[in-house]
C-alpha atoms as a PDB file:
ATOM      1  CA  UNK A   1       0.000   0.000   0.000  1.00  0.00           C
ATOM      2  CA  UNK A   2       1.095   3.378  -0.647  1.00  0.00           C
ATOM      3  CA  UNK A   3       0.524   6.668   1.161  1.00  0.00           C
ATOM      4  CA  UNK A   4       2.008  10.175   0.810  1.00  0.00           C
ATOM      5  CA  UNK A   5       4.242  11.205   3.847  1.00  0.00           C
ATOM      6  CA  UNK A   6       2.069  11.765   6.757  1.00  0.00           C
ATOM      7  CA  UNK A   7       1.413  16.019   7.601  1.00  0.00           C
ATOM      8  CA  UNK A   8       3.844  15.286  10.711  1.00  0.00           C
ATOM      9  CA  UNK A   9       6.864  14.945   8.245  1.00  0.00           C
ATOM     10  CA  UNK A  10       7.693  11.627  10.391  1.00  0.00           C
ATOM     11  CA  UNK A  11       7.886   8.089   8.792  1.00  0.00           C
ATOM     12  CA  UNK A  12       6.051   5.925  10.714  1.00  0.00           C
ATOM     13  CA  UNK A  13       6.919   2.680   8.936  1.00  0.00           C
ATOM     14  CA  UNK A  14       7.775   0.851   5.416  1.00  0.00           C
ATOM     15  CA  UNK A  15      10.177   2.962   2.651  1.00  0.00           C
ATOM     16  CA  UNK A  16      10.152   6.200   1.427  1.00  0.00           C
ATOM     17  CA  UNK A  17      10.724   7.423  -1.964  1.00  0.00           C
ATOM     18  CA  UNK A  18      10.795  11.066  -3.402  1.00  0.00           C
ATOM     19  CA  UNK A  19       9.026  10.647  -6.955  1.00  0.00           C
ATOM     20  CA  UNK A  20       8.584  13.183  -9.878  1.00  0.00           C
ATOM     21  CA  UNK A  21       4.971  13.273 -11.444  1.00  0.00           C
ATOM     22  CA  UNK A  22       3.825  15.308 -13.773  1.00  0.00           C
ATOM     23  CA  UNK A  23       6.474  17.864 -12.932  1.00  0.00           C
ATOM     24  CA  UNK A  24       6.030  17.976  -8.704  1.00  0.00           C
ATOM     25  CA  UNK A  25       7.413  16.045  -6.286  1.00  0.00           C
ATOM     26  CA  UNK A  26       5.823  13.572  -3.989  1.00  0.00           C
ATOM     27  CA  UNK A  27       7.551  11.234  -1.197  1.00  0.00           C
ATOM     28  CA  UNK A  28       5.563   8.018  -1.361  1.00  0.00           C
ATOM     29  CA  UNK A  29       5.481   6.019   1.384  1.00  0.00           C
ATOM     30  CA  UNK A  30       4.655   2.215   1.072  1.00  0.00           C
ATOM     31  CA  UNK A  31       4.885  -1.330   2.404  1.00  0.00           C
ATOM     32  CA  UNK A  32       6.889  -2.321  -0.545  1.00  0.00           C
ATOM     33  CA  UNK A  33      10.717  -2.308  -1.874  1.00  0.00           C
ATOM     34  CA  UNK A  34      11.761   1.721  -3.026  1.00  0.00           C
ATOM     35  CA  UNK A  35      12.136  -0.071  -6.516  1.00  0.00           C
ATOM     36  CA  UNK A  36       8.454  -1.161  -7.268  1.00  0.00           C
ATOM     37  CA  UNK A  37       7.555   2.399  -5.856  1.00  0.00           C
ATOM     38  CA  UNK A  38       9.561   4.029  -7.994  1.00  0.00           C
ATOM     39  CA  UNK A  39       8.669   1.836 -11.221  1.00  0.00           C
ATOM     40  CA  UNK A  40       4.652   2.632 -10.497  1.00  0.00           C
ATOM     41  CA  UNK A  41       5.852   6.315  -9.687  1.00  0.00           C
ATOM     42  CA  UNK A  42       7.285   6.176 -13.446  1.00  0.00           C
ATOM     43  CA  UNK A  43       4.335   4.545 -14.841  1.00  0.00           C
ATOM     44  CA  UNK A  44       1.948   7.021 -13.487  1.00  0.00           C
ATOM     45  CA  UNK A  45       4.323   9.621 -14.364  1.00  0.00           C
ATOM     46  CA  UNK A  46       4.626   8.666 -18.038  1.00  0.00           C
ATOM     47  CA  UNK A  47       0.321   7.797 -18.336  1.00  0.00           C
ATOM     48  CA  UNK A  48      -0.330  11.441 -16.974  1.00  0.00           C
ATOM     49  CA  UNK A  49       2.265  13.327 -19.646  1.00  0.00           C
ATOM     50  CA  UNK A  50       0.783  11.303 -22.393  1.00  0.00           C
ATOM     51  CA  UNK A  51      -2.672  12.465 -21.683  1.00  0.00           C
ATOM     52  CA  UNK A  52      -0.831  16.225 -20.917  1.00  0.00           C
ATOM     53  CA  UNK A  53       0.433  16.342 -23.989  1.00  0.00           C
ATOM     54  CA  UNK A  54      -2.670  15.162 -25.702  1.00  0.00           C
ATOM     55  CA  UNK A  55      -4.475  17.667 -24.382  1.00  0.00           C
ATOM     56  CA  UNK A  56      -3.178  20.607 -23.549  1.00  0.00           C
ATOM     57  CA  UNK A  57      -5.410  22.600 -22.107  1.00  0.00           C
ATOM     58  CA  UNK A  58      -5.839  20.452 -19.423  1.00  0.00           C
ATOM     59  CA  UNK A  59      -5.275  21.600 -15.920  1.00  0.00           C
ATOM     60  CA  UNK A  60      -2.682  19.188 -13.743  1.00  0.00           C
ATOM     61  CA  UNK A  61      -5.915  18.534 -11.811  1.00  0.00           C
ATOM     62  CA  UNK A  62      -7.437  17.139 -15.020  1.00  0.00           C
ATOM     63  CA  UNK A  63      -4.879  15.504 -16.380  1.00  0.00           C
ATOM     64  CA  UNK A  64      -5.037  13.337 -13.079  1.00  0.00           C
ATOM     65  CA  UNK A  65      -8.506  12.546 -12.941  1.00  0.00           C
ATOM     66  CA  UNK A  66      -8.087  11.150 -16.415  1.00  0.00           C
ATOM     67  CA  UNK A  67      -5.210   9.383 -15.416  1.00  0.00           C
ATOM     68  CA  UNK A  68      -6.965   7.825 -12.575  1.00  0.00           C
ATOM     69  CA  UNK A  69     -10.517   7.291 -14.800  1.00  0.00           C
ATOM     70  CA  UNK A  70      -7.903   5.173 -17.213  1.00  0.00           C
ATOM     71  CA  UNK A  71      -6.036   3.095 -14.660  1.00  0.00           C
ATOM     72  CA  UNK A  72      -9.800   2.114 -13.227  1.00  0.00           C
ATOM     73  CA  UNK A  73     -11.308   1.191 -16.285  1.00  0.00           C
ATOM     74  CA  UNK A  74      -8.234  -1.342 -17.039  1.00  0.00           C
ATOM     75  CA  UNK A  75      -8.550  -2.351 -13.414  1.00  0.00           C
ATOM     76  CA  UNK A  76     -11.850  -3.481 -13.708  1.00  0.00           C
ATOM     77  CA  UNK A  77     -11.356  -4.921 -17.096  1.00  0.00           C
ATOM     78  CA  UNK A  78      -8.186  -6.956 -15.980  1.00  0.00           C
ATOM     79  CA  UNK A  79     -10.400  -8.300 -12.733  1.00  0.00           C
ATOM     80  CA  UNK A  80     -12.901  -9.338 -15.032  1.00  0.00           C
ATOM     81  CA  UNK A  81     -10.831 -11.318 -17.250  1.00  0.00           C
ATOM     82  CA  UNK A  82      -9.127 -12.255 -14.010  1.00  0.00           C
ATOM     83  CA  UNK A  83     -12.632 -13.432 -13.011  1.00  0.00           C
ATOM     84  CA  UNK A  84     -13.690 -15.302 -16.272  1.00  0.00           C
ATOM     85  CA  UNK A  85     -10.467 -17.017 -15.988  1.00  0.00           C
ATOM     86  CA  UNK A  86     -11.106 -18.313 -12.676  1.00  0.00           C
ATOM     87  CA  UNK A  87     -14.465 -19.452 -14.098  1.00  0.00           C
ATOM     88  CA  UNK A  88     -13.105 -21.393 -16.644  1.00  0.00           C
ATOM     89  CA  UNK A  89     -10.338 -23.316 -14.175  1.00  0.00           C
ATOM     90  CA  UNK A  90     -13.928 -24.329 -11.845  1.00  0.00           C
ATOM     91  CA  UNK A  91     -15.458 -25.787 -15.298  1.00  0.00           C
ATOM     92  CA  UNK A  92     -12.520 -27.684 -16.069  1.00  0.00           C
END
Protein backbone atom coordinates (compact mmCIF):
# COMPACT_ATOMS: atom_id res chain seq x y z
CA UNK A 1 0.00 0.00 0.00
CA UNK A 2 1.10 3.38 -0.65
CA UNK A 3 0.52 6.67 1.16
CA UNK A 4 2.01 10.18 0.81
CA UNK A 5 4.24 11.21 3.85
CA UNK A 6 2.07 11.77 6.76
CA UNK A 7 1.41 16.02 7.60
CA UNK A 8 3.84 15.29 10.71
CA UNK A 9 6.86 14.95 8.25
CA UNK A 10 7.69 11.63 10.39
CA UNK A 11 7.89 8.09 8.79
CA UNK A 12 6.05 5.93 10.71
CA UNK A 13 6.92 2.68 8.94
CA UNK A 14 7.78 0.85 5.42
CA UNK A 15 10.18 2.96 2.65
CA UNK A 16 10.15 6.20 1.43
CA UNK A 17 10.72 7.42 -1.96
CA UNK A 18 10.80 11.07 -3.40
CA UNK A 19 9.03 10.65 -6.96
CA UNK A 20 8.58 13.18 -9.88
CA UNK A 21 4.97 13.27 -11.44
CA UNK A 22 3.83 15.31 -13.77
CA UNK A 23 6.47 17.86 -12.93
CA UNK A 24 6.03 17.98 -8.70
CA UNK A 25 7.41 16.04 -6.29
CA UNK A 26 5.82 13.57 -3.99
CA UNK A 27 7.55 11.23 -1.20
CA UNK A 28 5.56 8.02 -1.36
CA UNK A 29 5.48 6.02 1.38
CA UNK A 30 4.65 2.21 1.07
CA UNK A 31 4.89 -1.33 2.40
CA UNK A 32 6.89 -2.32 -0.55
CA UNK A 33 10.72 -2.31 -1.87
CA UNK A 34 11.76 1.72 -3.03
CA UNK A 35 12.14 -0.07 -6.52
CA UNK A 36 8.45 -1.16 -7.27
CA UNK A 37 7.55 2.40 -5.86
CA UNK A 38 9.56 4.03 -7.99
CA UNK A 39 8.67 1.84 -11.22
CA UNK A 40 4.65 2.63 -10.50
CA UNK A 41 5.85 6.32 -9.69
CA UNK A 42 7.29 6.18 -13.45
CA UNK A 43 4.33 4.54 -14.84
CA UNK A 44 1.95 7.02 -13.49
CA UNK A 45 4.32 9.62 -14.36
CA UNK A 46 4.63 8.67 -18.04
CA UNK A 47 0.32 7.80 -18.34
CA UNK A 48 -0.33 11.44 -16.97
CA UNK A 49 2.27 13.33 -19.65
CA UNK A 50 0.78 11.30 -22.39
CA UNK A 51 -2.67 12.47 -21.68
CA UNK A 52 -0.83 16.23 -20.92
CA UNK A 53 0.43 16.34 -23.99
CA UNK A 54 -2.67 15.16 -25.70
CA UNK A 55 -4.47 17.67 -24.38
CA UNK A 56 -3.18 20.61 -23.55
CA UNK A 57 -5.41 22.60 -22.11
CA UNK A 58 -5.84 20.45 -19.42
CA UNK A 59 -5.27 21.60 -15.92
CA UNK A 60 -2.68 19.19 -13.74
CA UNK A 61 -5.92 18.53 -11.81
CA UNK A 62 -7.44 17.14 -15.02
CA UNK A 63 -4.88 15.50 -16.38
CA UNK A 64 -5.04 13.34 -13.08
CA UNK A 65 -8.51 12.55 -12.94
CA UNK A 66 -8.09 11.15 -16.42
CA UNK A 67 -5.21 9.38 -15.42
CA UNK A 68 -6.96 7.83 -12.58
CA UNK A 69 -10.52 7.29 -14.80
CA UNK A 70 -7.90 5.17 -17.21
CA UNK A 71 -6.04 3.10 -14.66
CA UNK A 72 -9.80 2.11 -13.23
CA UNK A 73 -11.31 1.19 -16.29
CA UNK A 74 -8.23 -1.34 -17.04
CA UNK A 75 -8.55 -2.35 -13.41
CA UNK A 76 -11.85 -3.48 -13.71
CA UNK A 77 -11.36 -4.92 -17.10
CA UNK A 78 -8.19 -6.96 -15.98
CA UNK A 79 -10.40 -8.30 -12.73
CA UNK A 80 -12.90 -9.34 -15.03
CA UNK A 81 -10.83 -11.32 -17.25
CA UNK A 82 -9.13 -12.26 -14.01
CA UNK A 83 -12.63 -13.43 -13.01
CA UNK A 84 -13.69 -15.30 -16.27
CA UNK A 85 -10.47 -17.02 -15.99
CA UNK A 86 -11.11 -18.31 -12.68
CA UNK A 87 -14.46 -19.45 -14.10
CA UNK A 88 -13.10 -21.39 -16.64
CA UNK A 89 -10.34 -23.32 -14.17
CA UNK A 90 -13.93 -24.33 -11.84
CA UNK A 91 -15.46 -25.79 -15.30
CA UNK A 92 -12.52 -27.68 -16.07
Amino acid sequence: MLTEQGPDGLDQEGVRVSAVILGEEYVIRGDTEAEQIESLAKEVDLRMKAIAEANPRLSSQQVAVLSALNLMGELVVSKRRYSDLLDLLEQV
